[in-house]
Protein backbone atom coordinates (compact mmCIF):
# COMPACT_ATOMS: atom_id res chain seq x y z
CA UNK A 1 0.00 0.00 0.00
CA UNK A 2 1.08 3.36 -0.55
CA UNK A 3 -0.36 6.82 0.66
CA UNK A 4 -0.02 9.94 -1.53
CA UNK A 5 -0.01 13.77 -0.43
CA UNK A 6 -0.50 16.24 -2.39
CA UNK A 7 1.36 20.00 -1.26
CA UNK A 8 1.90 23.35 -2.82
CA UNK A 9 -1.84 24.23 -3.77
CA UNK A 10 -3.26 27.37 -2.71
CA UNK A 11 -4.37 30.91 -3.55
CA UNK A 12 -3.08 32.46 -6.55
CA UNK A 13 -3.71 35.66 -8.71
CA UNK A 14 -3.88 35.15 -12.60
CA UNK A 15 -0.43 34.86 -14.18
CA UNK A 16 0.92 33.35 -10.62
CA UNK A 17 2.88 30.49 -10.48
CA UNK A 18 2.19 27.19 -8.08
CA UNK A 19 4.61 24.04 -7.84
CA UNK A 20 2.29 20.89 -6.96
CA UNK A 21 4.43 17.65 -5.12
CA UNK A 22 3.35 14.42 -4.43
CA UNK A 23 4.59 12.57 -1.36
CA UNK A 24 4.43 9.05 -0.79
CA UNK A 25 4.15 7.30 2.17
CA UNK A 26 6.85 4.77 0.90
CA UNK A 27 9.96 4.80 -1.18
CA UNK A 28 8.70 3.93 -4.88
CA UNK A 29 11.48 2.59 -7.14
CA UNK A 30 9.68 2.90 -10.01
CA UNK A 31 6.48 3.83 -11.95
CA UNK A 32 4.93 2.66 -15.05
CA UNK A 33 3.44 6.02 -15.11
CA UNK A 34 2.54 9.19 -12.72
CA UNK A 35 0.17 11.81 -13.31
CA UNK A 36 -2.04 15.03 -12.15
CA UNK A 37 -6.06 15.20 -12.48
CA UNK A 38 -8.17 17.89 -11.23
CA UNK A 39 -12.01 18.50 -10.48
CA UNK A 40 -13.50 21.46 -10.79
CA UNK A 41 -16.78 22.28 -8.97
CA UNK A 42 -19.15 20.19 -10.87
CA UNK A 43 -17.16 19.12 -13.55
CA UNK A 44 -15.62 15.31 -14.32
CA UNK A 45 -11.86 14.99 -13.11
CA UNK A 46 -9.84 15.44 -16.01
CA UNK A 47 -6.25 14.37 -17.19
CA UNK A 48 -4.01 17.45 -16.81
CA UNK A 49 -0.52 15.94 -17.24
CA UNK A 50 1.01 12.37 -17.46
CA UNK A 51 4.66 11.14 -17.57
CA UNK A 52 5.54 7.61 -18.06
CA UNK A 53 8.45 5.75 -17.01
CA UNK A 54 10.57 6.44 -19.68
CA UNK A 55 9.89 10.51 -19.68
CA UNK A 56 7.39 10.72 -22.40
CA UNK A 57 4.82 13.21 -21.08
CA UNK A 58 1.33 14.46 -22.44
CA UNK A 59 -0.81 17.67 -21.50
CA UNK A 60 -4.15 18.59 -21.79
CA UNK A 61 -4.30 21.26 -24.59
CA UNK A 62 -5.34 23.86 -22.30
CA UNK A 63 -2.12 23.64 -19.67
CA UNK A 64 0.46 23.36 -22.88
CA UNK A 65 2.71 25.38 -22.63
CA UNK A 66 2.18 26.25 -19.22
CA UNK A 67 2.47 23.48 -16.67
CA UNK A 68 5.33 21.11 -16.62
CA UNK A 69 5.55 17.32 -14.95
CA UNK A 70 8.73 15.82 -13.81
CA UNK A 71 10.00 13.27 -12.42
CA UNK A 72 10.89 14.20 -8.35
CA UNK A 73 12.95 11.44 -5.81
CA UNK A 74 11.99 8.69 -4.49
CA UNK A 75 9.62 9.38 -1.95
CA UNK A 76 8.04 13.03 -3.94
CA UNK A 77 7.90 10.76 -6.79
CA UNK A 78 6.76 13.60 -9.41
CA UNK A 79 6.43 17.53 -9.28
CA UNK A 80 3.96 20.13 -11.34
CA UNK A 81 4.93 23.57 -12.11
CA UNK A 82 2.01 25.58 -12.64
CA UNK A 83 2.88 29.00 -14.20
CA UNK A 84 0.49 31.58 -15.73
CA UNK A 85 -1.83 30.28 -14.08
CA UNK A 86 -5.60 31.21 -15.00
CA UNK A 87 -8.98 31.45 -13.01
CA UNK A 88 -10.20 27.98 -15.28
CA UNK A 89 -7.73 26.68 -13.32
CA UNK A 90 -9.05 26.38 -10.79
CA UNK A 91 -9.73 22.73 -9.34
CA UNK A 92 -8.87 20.10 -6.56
CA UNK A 93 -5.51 18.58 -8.28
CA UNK A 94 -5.06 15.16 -7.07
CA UNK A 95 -1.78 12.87 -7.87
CA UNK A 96 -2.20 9.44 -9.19
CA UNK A 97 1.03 6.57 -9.49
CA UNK A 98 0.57 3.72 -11.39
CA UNK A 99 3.28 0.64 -9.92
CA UNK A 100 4.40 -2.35 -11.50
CA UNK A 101 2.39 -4.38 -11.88
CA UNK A 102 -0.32 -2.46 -12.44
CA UNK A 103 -1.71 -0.99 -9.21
CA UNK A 104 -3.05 2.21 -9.02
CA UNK A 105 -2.91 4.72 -5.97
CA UNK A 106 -4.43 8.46 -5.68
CA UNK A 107 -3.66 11.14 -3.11
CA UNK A 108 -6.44 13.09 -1.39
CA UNK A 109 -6.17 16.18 -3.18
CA UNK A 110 -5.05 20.07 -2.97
CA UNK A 111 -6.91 23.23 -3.65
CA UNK A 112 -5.59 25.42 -6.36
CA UNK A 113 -7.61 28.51 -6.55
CA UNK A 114 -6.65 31.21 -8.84
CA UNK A 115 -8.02 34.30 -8.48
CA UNK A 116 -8.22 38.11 -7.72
């Protein structure tokens, strides 16, 4: 089992900046894949980035350019930088880990809220 914490959300104006981790509860040697979701307030949770275990990543078209997943250490297995960051951004962002050999894990989730 493994427990995930998200940090680093917050408030933010528009064109702020916010760096997302993920903790684990655990060393993790390795991930077929980590990424970040969000929810908005009565919206479905969405993909916002992914990157797999051999650094190919993929955005949503609306954070290109923008927000940037890496790879972290061992136990803040993978980071977000947020930057120009816009009210639609708003959203609980949530962390998700995908170990060999396939099990899934999610963190709890942290507020981003972006606004004046």
């Amino acid at each position: 089992q493994v427990q995930l914490v998200e940090s680093g959300g917050g408030l933010v104006q528009p064109g702020g900046s916010l760096r997302l981790s993920c903790a684990a509860s655990r060393i993790i040697f390795s991930y077929n894949a980590a990424a970040w979701y969000r929810q908005a307030p009565g919206e479905q949770r969405e993909l916002v980035a992914q990157i797999t275990s051999s650094g190919s990543t993929i955005y949503t078209d609306s954070v290109k350019g923008r927000f940037t997943i890496s790879r972290g250490n061992a136990v803040k297995p993978v980071v977000l930088q947020m930057n120009s960051l816009k009210p639609e951004d708003t959203a609980v962002y949530y962390c998700n880990i995908l170990i060999p050999p396939g099990t899934e894990y999610w963190g709890q989730g942290t507020q981003v809220t972006v606004s004046s």
